[in-house]
PDB file of N, CA and C in Angstrom:
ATOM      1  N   UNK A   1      -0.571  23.660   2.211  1.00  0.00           N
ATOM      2  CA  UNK A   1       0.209  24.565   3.073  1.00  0.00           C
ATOM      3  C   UNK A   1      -0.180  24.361   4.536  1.00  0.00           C
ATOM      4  N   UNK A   2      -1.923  24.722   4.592  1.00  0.00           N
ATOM      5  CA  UNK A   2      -1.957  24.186   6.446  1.00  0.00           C
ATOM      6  C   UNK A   2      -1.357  22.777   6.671  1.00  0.00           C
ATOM      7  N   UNK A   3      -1.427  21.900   5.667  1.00  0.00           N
ATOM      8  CA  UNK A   3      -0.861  20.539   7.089  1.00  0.00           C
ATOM      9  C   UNK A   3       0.449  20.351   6.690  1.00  0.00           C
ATOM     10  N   UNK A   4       1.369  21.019   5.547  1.00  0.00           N
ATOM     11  CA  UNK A   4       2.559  21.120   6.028  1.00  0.00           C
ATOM     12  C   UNK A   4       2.917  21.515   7.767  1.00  0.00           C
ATOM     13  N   UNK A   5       2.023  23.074   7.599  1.00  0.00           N
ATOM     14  CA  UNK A   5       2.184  23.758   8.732  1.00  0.00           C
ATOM     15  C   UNK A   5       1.894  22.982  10.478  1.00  0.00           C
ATOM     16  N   UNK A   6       0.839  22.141  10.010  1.00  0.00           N
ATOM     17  CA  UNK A   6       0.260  20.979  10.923  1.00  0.00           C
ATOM     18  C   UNK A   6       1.664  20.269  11.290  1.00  0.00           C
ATOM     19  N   UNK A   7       2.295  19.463  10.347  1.00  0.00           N
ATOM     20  CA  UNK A   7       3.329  18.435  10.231  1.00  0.00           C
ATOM     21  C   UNK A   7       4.611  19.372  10.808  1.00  0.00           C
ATOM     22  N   UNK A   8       4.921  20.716  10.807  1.00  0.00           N
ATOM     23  CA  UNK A   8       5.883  21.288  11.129  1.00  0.00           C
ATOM     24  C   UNK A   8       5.613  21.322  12.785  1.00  0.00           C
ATOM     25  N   UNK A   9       4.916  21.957  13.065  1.00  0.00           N
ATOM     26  CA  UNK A   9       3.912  22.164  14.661  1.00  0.00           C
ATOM     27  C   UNK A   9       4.209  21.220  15.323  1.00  0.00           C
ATOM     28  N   UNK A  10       3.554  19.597  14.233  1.00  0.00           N
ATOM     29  CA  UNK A  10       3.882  18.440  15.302  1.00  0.00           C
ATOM     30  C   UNK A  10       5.551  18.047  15.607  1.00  0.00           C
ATOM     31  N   UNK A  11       5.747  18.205  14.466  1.00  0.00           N
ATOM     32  CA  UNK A  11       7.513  17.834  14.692  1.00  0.00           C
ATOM     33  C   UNK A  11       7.871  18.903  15.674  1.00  0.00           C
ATOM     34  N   UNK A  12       7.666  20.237  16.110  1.00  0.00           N
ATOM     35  CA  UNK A  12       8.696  21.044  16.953  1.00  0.00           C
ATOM     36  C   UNK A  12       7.645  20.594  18.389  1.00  0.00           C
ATOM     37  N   UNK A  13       6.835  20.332  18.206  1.00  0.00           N
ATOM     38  CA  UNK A  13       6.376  19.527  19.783  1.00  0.00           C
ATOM     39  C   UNK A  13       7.044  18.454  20.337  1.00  0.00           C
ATOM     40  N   UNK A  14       6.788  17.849  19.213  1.00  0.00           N
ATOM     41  CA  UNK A  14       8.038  16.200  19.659  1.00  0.00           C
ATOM     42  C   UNK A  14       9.505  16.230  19.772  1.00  0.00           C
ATOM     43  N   UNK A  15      10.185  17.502  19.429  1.00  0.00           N
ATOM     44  CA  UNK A  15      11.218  17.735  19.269  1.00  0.00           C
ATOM     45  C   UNK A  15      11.462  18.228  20.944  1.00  0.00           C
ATOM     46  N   UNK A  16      10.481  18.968  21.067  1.00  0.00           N
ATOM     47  CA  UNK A  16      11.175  19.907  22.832  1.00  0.00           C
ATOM     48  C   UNK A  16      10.637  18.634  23.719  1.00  0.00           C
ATOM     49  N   UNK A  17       9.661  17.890  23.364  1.00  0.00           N
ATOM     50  CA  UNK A  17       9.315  16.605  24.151  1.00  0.00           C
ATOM     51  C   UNK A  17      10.515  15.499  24.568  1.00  0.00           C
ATOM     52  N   UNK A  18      11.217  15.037  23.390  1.00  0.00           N
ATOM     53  CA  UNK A  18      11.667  13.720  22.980  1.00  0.00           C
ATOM     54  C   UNK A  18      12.985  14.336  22.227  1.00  0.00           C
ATOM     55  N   UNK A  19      13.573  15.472  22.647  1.00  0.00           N
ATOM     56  CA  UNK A  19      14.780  15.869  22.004  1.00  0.00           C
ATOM     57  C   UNK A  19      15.929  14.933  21.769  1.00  0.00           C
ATOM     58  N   UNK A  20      16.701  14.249  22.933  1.00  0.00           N
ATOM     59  CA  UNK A  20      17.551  13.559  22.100  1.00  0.00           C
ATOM     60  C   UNK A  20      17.126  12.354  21.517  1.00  0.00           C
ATOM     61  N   UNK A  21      15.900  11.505  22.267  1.00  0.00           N
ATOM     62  CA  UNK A  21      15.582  10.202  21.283  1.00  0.00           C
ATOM     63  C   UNK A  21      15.104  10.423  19.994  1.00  0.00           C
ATOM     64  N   UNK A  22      14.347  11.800  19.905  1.00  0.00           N
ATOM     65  CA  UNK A  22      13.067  12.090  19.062  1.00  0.00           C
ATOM     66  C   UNK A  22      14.207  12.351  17.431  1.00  0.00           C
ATOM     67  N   UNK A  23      14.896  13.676  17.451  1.00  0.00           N
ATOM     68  CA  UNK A  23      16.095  14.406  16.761  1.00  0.00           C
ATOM     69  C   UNK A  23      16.780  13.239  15.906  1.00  0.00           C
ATOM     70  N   UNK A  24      17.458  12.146  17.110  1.00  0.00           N
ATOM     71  CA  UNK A  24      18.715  11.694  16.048  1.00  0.00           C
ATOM     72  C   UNK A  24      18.143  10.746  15.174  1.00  0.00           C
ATOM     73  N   UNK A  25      16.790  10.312  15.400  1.00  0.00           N
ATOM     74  CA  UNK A  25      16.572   9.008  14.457  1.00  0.00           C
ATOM     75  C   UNK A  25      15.536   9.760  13.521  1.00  0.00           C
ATOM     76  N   UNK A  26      14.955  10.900  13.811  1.00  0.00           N
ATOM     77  CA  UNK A  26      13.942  11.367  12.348  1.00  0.00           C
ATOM     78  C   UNK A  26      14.432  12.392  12.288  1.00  0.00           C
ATOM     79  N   UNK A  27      14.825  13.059  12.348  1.00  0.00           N
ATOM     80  CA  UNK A  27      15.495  14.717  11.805  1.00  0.00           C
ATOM     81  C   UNK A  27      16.257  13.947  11.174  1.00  0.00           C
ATOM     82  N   UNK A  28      17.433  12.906  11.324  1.00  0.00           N
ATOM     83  CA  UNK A  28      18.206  12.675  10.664  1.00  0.00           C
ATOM     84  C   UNK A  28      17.723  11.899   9.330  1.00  0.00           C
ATOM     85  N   UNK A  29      16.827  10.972   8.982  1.00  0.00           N
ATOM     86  CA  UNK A  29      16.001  10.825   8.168  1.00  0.00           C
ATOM     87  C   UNK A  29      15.347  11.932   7.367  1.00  0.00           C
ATOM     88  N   UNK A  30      14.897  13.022   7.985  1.00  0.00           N
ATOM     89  CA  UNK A  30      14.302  13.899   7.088  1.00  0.00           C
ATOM     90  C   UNK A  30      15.298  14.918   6.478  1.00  0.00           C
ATOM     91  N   UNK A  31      16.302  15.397   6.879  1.00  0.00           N
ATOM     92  CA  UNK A  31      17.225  15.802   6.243  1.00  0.00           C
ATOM     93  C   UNK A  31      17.622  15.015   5.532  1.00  0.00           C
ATOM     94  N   UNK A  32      17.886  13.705   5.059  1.00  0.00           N
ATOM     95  CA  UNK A  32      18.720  13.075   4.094  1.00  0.00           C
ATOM     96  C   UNK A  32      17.242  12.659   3.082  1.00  0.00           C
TER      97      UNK A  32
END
């Protein structure tokens, strides 16, 4: 559960960092 929570943390850092490069190529990967 913590390093889900770890792995969630890092993704919404890199997300407000690197929003449109970061989003379309691994969000879109991790949703599918």
């Amino acid at each position: 559960y913590n390093s889900f929570c770890d792995f969630i943390e890092f993704k919404h850092d890199n997300i407000i960092m690197n929003t449109s490069q970061f989003t379309q190529s691994s969000w879109a990967r991790h949703v599918q």
